[in-house]
PDB file of N, CA and C in Angstrom:
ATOM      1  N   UNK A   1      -8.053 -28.261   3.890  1.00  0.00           N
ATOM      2  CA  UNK A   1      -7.395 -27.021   3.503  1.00  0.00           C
ATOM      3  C   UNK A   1      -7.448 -26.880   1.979  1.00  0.00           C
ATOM      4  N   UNK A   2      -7.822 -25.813   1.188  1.00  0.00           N
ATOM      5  CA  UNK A   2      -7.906 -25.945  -0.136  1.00  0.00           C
ATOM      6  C   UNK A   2      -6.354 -25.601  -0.724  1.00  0.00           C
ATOM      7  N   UNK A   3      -6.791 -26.113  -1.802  1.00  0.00           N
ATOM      8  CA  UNK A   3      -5.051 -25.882  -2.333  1.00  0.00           C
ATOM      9  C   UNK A   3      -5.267 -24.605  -2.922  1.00  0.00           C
ATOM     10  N   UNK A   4      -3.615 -24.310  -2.850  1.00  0.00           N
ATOM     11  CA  UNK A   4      -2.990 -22.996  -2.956  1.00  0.00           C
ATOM     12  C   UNK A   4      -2.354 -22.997  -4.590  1.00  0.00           C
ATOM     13  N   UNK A   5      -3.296 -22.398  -5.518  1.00  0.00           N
ATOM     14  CA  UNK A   5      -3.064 -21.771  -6.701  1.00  0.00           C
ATOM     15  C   UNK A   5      -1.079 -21.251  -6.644  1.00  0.00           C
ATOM     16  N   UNK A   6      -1.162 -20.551  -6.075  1.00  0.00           N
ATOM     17  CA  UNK A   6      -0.293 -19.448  -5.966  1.00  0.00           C
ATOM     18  C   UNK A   6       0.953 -20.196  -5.561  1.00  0.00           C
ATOM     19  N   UNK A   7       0.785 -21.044  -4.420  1.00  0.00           N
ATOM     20  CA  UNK A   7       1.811 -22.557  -3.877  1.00  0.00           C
ATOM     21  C   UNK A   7       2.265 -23.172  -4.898  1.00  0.00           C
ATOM     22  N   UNK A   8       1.467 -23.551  -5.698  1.00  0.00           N
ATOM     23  CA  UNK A   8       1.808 -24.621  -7.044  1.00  0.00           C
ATOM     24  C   UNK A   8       2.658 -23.735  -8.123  1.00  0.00           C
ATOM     25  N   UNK A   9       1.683 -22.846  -8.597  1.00  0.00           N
ATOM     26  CA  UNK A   9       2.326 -21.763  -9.437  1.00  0.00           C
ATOM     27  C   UNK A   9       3.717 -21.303  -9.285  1.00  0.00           C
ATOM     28  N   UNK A  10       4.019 -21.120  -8.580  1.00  0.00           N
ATOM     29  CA  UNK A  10       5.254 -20.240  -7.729  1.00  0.00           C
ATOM     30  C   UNK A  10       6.454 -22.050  -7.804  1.00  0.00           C
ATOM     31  N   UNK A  11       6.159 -22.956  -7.259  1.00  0.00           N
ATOM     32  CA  UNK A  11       6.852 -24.070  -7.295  1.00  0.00           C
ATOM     33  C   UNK A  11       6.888 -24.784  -8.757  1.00  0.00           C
ATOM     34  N   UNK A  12       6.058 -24.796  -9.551  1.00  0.00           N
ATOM     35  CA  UNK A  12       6.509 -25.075 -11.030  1.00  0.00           C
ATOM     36  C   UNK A  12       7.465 -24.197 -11.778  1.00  0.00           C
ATOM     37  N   UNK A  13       7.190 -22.749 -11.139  1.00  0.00           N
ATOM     38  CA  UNK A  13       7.865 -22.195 -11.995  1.00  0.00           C
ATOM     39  C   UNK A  13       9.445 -22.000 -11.469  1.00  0.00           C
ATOM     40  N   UNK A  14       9.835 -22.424 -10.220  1.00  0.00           N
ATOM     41  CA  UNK A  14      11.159 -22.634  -9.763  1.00  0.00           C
ATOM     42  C   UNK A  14      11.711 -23.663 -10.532  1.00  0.00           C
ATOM     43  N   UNK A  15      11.106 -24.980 -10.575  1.00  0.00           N
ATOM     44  CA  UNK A  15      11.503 -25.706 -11.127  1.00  0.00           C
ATOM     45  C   UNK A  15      11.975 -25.415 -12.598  1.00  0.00           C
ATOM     46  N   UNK A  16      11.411 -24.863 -13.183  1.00  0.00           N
ATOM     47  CA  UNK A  16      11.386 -24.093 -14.401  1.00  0.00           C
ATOM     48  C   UNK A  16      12.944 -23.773 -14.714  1.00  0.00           C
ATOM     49  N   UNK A  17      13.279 -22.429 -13.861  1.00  0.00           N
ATOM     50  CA  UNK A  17      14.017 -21.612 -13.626  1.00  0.00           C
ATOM     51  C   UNK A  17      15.160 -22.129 -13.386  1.00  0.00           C
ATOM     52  N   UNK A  18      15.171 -23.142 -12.517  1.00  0.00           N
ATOM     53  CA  UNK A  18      16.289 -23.854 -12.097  1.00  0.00           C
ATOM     54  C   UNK A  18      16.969 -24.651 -13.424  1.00  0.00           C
ATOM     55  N   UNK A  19      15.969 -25.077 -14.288  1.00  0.00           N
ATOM     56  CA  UNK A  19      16.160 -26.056 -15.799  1.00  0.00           C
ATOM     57  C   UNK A  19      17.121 -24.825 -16.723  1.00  0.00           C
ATOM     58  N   UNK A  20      16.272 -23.657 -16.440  1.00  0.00           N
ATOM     59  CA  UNK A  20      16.571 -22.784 -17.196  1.00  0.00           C
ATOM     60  C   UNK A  20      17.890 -22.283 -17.054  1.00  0.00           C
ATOM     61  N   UNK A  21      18.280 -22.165 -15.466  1.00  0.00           N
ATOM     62  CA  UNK A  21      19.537 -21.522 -15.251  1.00  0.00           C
ATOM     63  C   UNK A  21      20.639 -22.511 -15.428  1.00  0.00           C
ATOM     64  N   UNK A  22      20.329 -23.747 -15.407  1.00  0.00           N
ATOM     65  CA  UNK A  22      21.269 -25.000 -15.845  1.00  0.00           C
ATOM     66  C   UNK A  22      21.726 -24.680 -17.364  1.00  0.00           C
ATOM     67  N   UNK A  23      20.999 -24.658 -17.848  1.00  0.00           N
ATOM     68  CA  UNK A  23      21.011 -24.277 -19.394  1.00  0.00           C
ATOM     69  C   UNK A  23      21.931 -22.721 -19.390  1.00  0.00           C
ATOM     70  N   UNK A  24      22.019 -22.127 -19.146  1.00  0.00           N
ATOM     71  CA  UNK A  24      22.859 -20.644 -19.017  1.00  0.00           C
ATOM     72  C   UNK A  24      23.465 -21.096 -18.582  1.00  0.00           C
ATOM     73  N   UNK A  25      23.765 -21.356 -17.307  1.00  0.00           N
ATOM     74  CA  UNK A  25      25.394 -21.548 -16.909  1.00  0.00           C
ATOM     75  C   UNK A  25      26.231 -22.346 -17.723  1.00  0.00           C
ATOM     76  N   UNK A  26      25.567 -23.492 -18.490  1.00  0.00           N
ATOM     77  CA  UNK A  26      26.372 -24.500 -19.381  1.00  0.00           C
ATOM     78  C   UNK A  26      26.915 -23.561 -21.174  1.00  0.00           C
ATOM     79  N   UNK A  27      26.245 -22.329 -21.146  1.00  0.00           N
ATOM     80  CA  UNK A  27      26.643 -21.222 -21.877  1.00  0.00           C
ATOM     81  C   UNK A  27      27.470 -20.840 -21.483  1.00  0.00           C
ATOM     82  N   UNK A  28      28.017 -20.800 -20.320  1.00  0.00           N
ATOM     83  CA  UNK A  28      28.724 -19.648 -19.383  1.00  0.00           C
ATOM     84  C   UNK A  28      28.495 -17.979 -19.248  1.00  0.00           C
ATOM     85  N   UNK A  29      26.897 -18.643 -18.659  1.00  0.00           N
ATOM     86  CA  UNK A  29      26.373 -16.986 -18.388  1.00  0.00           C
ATOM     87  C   UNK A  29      25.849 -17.241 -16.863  1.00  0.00           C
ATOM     88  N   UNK A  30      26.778 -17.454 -16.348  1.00  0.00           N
ATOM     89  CA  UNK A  30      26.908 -17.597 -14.394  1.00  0.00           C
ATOM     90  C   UNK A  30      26.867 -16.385 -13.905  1.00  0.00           C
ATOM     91  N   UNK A  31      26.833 -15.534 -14.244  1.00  0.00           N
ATOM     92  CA  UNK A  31      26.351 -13.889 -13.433  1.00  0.00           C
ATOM     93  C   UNK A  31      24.648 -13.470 -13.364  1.00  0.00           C
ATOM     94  N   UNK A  32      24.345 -13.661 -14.713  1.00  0.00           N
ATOM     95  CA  UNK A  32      23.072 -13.661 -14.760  1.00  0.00           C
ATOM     96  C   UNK A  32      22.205 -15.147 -14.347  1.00  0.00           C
ATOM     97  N   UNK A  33      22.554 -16.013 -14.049  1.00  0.00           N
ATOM     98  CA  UNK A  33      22.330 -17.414 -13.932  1.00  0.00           C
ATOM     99  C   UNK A  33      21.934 -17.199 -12.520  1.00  0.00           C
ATOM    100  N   UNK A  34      22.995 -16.798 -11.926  1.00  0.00           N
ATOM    101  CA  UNK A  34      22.964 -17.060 -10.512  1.00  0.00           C
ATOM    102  C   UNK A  34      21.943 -16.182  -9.761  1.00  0.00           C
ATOM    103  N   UNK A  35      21.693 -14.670 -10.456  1.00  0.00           N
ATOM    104  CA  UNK A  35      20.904 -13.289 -10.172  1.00  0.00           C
ATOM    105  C   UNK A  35      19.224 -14.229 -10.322  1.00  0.00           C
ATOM    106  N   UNK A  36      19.048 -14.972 -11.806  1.00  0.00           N
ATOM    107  CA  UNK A  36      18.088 -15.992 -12.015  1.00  0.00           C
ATOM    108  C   UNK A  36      17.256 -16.433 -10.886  1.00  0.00           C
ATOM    109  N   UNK A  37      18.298 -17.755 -10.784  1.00  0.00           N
ATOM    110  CA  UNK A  37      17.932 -18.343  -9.952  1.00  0.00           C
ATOM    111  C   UNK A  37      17.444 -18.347  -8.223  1.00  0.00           C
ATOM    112  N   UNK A  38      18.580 -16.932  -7.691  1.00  0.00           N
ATOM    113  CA  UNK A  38      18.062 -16.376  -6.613  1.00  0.00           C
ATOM    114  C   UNK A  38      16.385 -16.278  -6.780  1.00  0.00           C
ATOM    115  N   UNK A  39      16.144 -14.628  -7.257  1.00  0.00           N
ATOM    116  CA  UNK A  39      14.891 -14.451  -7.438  1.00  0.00           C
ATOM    117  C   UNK A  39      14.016 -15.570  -7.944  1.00  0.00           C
ATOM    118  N   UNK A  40      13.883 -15.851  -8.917  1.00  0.00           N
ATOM    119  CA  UNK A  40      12.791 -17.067  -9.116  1.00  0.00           C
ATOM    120  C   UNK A  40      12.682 -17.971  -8.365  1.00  0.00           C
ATOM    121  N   UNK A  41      13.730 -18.519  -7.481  1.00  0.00           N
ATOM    122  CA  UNK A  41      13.533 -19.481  -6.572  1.00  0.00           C
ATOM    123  C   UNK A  41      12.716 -19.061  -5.470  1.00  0.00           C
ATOM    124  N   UNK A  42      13.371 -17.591  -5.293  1.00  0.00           N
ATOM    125  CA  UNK A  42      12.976 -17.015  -3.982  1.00  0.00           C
ATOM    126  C   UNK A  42      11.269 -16.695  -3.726  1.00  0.00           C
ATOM    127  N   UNK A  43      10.840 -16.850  -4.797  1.00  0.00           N
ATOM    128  CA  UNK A  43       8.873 -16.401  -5.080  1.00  0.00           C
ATOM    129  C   UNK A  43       8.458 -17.352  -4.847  1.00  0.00           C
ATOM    130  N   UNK A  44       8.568 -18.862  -4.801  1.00  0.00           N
ATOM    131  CA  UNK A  44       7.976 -19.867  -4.001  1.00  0.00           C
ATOM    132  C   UNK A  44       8.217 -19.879  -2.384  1.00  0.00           C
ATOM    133  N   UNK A  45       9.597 -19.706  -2.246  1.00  0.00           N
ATOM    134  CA  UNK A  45      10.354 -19.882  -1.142  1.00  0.00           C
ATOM    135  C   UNK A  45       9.541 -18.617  -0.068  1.00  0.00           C
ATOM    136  N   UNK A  46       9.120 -17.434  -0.320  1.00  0.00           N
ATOM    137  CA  UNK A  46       8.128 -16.544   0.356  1.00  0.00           C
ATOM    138  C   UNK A  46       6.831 -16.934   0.567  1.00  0.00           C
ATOM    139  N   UNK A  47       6.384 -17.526  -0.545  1.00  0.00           N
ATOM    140  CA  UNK A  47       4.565 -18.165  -0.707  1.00  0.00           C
ATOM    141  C   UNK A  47       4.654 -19.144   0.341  1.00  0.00           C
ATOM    142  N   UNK A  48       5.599 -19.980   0.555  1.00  0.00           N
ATOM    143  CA  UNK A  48       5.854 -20.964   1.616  1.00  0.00           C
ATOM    144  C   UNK A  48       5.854 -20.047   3.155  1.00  0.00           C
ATOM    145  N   UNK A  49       6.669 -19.855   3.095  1.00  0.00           N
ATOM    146  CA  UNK A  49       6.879 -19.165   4.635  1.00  0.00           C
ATOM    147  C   UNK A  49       5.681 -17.827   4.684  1.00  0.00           C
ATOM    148  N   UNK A  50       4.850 -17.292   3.930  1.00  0.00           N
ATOM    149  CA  UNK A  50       3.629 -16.695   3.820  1.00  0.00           C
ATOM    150  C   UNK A  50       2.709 -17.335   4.782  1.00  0.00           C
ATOM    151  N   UNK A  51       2.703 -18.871   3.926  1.00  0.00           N
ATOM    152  CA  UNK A  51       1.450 -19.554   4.181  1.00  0.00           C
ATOM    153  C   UNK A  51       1.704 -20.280   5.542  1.00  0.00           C
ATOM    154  N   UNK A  52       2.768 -20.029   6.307  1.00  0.00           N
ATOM    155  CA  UNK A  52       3.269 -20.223   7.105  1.00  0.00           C
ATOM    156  C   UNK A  52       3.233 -19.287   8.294  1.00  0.00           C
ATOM    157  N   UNK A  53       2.406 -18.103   7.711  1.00  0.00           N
ATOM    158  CA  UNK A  53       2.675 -16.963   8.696  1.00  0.00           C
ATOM    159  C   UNK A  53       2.184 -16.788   9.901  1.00  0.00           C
ATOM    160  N   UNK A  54       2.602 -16.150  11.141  1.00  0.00           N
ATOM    161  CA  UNK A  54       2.281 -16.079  12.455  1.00  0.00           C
ATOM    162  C   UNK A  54       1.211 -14.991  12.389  1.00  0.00           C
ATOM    163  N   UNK A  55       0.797 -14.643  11.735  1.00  0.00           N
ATOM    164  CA  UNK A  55      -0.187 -12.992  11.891  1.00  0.00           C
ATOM    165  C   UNK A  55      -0.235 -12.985  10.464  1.00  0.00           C
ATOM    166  N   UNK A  56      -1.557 -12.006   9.656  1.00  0.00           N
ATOM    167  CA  UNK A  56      -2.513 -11.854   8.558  1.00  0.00           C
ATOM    168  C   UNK A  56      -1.081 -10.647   8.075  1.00  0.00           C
ATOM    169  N   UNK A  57      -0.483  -9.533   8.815  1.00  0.00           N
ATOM    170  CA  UNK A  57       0.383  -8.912   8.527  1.00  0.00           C
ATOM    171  C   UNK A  57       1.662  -9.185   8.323  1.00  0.00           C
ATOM    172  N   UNK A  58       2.254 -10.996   8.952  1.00  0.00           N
ATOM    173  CA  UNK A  58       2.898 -11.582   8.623  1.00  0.00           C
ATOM    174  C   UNK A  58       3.061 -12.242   7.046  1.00  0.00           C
ATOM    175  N   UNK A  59       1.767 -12.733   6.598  1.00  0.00           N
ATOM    176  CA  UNK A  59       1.273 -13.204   5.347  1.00  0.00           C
ATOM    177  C   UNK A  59       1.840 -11.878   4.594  1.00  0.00           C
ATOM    178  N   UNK A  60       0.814 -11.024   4.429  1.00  0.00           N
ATOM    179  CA  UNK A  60       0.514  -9.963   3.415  1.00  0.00           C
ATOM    180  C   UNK A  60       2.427  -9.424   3.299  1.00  0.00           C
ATOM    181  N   UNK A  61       3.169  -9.695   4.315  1.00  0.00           N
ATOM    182  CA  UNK A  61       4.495  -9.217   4.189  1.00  0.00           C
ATOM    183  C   UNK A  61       5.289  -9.967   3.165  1.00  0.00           C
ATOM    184  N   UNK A  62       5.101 -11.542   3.284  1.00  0.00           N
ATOM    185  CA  UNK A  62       5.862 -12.304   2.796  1.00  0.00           C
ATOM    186  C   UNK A  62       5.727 -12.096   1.592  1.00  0.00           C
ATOM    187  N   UNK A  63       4.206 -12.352   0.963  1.00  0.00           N
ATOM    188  CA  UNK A  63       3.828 -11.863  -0.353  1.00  0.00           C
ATOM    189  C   UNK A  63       4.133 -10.835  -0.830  1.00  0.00           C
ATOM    190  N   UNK A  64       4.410  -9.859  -0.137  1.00  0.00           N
ATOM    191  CA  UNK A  64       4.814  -8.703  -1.102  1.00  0.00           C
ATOM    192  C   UNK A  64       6.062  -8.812  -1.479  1.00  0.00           C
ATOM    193  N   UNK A  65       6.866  -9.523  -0.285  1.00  0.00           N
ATOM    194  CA  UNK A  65       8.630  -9.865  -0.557  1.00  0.00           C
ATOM    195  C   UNK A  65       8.263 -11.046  -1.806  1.00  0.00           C
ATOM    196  N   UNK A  66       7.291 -12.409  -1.943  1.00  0.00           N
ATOM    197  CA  UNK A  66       7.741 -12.807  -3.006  1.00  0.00           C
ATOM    198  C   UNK A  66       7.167 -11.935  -4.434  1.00  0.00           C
ATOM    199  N   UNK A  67       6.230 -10.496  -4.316  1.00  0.00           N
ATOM    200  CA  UNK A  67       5.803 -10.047  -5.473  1.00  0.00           C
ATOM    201  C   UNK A  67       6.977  -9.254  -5.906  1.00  0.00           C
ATOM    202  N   UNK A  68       7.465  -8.689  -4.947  1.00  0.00           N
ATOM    203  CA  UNK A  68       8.932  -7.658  -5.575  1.00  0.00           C
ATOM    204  C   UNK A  68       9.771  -9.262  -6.041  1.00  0.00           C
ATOM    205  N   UNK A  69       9.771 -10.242  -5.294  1.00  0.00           N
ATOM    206  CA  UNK A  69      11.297 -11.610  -6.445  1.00  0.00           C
ATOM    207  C   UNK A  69      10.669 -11.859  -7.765  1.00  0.00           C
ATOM    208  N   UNK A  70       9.124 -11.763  -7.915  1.00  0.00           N
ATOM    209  CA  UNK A  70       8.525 -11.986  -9.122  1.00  0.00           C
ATOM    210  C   UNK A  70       8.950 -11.247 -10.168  1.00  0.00           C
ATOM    211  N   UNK A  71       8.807  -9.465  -9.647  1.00  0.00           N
ATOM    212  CA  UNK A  71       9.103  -8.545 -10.460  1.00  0.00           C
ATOM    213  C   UNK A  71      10.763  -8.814 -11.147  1.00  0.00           C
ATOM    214  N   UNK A  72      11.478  -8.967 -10.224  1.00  0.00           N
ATOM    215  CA  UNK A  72      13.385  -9.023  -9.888  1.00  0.00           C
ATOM    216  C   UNK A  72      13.282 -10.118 -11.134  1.00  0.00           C
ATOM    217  N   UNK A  73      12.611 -11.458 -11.086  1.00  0.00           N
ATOM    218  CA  UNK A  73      12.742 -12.063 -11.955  1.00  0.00           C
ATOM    219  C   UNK A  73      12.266 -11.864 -13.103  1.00  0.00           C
ATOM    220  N   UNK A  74      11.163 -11.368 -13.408  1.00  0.00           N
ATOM    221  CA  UNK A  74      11.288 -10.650 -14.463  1.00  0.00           C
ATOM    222  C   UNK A  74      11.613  -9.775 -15.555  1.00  0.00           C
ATOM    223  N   UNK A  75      12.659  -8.754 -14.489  1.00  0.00           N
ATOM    224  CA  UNK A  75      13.699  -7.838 -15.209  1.00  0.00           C
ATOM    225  C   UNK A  75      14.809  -8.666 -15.899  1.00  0.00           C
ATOM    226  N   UNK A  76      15.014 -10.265 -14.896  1.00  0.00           N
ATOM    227  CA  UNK A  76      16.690 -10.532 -15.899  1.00  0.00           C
ATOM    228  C   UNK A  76      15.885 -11.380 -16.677  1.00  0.00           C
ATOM    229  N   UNK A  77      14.638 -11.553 -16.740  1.00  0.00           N
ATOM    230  CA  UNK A  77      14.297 -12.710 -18.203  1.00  0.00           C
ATOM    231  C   UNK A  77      14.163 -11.698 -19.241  1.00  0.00           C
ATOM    232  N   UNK A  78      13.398 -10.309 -19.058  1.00  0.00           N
ATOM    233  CA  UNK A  78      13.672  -9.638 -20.116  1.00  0.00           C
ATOM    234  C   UNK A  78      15.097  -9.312 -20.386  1.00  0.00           C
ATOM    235  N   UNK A  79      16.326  -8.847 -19.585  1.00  0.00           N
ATOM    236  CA  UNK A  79      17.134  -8.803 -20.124  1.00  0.00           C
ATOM    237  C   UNK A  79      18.321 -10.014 -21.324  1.00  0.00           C
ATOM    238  N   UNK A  80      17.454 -11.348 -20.695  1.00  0.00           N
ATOM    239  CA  UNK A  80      17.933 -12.563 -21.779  1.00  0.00           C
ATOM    240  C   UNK A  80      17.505 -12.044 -22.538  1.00  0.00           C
ATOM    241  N   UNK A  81      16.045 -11.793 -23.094  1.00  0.00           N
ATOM    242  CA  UNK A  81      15.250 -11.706 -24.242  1.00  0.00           C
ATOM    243  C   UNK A  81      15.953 -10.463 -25.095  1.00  0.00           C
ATOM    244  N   UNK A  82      15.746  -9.401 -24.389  1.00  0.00           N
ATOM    245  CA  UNK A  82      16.445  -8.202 -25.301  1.00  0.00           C
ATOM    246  C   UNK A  82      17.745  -8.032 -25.467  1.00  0.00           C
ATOM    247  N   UNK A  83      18.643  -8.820 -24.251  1.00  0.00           N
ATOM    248  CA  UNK A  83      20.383  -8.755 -25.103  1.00  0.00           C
ATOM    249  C   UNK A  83      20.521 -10.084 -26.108  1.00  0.00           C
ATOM    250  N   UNK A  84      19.551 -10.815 -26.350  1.00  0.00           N
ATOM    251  CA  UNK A  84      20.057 -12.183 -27.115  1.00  0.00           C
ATOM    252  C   UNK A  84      20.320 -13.207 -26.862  1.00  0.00           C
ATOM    253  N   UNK A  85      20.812 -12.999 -25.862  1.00  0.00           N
ATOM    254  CA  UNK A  85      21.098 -14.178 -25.235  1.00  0.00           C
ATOM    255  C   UNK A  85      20.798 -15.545 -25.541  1.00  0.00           C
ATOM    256  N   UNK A  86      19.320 -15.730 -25.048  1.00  0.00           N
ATOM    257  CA  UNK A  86      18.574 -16.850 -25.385  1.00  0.00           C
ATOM    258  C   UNK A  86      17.412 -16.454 -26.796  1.00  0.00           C
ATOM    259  N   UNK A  87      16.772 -16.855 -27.038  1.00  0.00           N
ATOM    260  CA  UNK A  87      15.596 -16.837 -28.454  1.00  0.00           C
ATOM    261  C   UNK A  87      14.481 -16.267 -27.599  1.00  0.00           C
ATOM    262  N   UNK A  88      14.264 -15.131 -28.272  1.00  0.00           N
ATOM    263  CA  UNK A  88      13.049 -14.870 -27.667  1.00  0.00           C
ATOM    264  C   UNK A  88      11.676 -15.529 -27.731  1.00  0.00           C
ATOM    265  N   UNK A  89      11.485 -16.464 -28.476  1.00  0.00           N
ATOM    266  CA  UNK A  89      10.390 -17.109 -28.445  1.00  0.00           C
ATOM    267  C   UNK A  89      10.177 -17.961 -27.096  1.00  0.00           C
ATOM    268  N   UNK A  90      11.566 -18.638 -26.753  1.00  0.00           N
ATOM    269  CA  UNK A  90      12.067 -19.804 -25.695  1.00  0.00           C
ATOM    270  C   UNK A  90      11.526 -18.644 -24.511  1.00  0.00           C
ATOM    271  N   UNK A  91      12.316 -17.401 -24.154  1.00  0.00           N
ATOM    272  CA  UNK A  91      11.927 -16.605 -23.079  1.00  0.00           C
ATOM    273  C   UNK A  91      10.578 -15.971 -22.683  1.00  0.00           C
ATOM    274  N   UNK A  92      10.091 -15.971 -23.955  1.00  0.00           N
ATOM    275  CA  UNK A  92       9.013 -15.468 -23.637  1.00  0.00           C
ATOM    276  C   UNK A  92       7.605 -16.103 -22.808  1.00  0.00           C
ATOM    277  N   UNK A  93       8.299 -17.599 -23.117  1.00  0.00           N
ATOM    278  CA  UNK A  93       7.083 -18.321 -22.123  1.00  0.00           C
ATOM    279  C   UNK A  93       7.440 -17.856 -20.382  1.00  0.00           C
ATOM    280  N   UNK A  94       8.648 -18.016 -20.457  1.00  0.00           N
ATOM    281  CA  UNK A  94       9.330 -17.727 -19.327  1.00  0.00           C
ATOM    282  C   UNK A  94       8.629 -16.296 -18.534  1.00  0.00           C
ATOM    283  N   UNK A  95       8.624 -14.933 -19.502  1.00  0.00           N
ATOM    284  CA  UNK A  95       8.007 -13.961 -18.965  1.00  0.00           C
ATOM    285  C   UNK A  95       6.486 -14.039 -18.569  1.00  0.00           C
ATOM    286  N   UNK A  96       5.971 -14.719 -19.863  1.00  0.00           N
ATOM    287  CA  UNK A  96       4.658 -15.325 -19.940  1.00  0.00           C
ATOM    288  C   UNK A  96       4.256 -15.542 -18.160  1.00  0.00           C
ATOM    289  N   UNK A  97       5.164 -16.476 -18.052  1.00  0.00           N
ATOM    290  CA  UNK A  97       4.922 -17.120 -16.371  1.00  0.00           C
ATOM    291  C   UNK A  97       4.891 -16.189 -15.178  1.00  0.00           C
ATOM    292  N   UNK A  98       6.350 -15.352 -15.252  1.00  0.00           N
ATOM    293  CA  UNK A  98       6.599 -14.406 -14.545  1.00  0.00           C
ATOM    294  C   UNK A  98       5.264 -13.649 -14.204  1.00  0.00           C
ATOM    295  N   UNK A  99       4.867 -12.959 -15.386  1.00  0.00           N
ATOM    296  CA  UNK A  99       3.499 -12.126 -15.400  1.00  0.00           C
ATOM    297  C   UNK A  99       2.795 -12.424 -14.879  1.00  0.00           C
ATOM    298  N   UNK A 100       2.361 -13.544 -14.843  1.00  0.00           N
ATOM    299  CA  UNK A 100       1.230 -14.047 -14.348  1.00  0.00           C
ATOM    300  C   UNK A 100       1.376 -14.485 -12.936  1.00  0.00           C
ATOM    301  N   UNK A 101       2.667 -14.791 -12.500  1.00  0.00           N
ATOM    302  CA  UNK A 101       2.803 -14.811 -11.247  1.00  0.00           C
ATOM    303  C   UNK A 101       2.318 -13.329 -10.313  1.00  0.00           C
ATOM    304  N   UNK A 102       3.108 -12.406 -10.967  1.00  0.00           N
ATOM    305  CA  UNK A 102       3.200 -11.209 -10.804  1.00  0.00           C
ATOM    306  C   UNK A 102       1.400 -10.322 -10.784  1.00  0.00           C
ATOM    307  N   UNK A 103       0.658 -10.934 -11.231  1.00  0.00           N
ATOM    308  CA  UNK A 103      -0.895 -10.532 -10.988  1.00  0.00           C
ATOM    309  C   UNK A 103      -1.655 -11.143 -10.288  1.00  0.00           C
ATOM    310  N   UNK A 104      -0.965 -12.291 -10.207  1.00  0.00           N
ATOM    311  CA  UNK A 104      -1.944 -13.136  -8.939  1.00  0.00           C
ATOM    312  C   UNK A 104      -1.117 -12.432  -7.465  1.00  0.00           C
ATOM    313  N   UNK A 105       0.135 -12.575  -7.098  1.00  0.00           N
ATOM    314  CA  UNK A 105       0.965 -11.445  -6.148  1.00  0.00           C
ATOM    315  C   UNK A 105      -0.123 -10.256  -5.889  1.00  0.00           C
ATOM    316  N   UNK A 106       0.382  -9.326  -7.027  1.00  0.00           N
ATOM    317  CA  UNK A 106      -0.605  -8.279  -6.827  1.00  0.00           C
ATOM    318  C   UNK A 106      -1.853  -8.095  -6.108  1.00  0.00           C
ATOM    319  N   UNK A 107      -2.610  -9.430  -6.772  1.00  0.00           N
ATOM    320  CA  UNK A 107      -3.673  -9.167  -5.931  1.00  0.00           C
ATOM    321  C   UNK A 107      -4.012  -9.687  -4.894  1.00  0.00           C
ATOM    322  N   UNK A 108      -3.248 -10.424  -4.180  1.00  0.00           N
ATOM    323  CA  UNK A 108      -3.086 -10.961  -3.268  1.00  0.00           C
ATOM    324  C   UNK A 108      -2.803  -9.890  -2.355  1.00  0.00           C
ATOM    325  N   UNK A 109      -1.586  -9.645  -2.912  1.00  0.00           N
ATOM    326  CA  UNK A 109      -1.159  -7.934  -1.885  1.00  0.00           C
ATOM    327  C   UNK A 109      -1.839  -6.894  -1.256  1.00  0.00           C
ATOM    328  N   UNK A 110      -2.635  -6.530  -2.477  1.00  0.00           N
ATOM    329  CA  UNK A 110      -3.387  -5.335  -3.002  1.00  0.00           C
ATOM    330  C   UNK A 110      -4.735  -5.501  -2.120  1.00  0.00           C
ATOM    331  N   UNK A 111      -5.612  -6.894  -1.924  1.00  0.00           N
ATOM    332  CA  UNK A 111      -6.408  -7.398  -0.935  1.00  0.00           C
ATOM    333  C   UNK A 111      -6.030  -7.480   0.933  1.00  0.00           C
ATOM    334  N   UNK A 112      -4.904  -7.873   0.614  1.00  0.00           N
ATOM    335  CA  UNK A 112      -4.114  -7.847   2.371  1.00  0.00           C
ATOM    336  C   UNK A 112      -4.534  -6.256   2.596  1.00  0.00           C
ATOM    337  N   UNK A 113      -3.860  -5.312   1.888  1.00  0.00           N
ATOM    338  CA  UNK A 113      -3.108  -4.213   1.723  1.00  0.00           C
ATOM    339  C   UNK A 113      -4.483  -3.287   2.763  1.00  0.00           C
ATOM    340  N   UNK A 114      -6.155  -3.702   1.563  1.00  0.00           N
ATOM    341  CA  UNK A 114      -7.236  -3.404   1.850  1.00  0.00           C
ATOM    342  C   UNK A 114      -7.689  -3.543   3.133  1.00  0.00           C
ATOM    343  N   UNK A 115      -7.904  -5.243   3.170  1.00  0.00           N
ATOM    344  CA  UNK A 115      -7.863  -5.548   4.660  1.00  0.00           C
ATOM    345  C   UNK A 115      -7.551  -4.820   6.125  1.00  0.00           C
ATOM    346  N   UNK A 116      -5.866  -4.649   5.615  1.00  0.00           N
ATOM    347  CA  UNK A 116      -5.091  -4.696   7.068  1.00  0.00           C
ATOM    348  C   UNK A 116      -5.485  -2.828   7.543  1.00  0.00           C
ATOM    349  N   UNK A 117      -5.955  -2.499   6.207  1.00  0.00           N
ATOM    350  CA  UNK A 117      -6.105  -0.633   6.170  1.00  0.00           C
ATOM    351  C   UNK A 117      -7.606  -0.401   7.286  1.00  0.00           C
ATOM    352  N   UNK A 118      -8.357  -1.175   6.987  1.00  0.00           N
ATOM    353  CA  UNK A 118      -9.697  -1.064   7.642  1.00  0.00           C
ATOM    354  C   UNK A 118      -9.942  -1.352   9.091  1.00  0.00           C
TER     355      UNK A 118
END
């Protein structure tokens, strides 16, 4: 079975997230911490049960549910970055990641999307 880009990707960057939201909550920023950690966790946690799927329309579903947690997580890392929160230099790797999660998703999607149309 070849390995899954997108499997790995998606699971480093939980791990990530999880470091990250440790670090906020020990701020006492547990509202946004917790919003965090949902979504970012949740974009591996779909790629899993994706690659897991009973049907090609099963797949292409999951992925799109983890491309919208990609997006979700990306709105509250920009909102660290632009209320202050954290340093934007520190966040920006963070979005850095997001993004890139968020285009490999895409096209993952965007290929099912093709597929399942024909």
């Amino acid at each position: 079975m070849a390995k899954s880009i997108i499997k790995q990707k998606s699971y480093d960057f939980a791990l990530q997230v999880i470091n990250l939201c440790a670090k906020l909550k020990d701020e006492k920023h547990f509202e946004i911490a917790t919003q965090l950690l949902r979504s970012g966790t949740s974009i591996g946690a779909n790629v899993e049960e994706a690659l897991a799927g009973q049907s090609k329309k099963d797949f292409f579903a999951k992925m799109c549910i983890a491309s919208k947690e990609a997006r979700e997580t990306n709105y509250w890392l920009r909102l660290l970055r632009d209320s202050g929160i954290l340093q934007k230099d520190y966040v920006s790797e963070f979005i850095q990641m997001s993004e890139e999660l968020i285009k490999i998703l895409t096209s993952i999607v965007k290929t099912g999307y093709e597929k399942t149309k024909n």
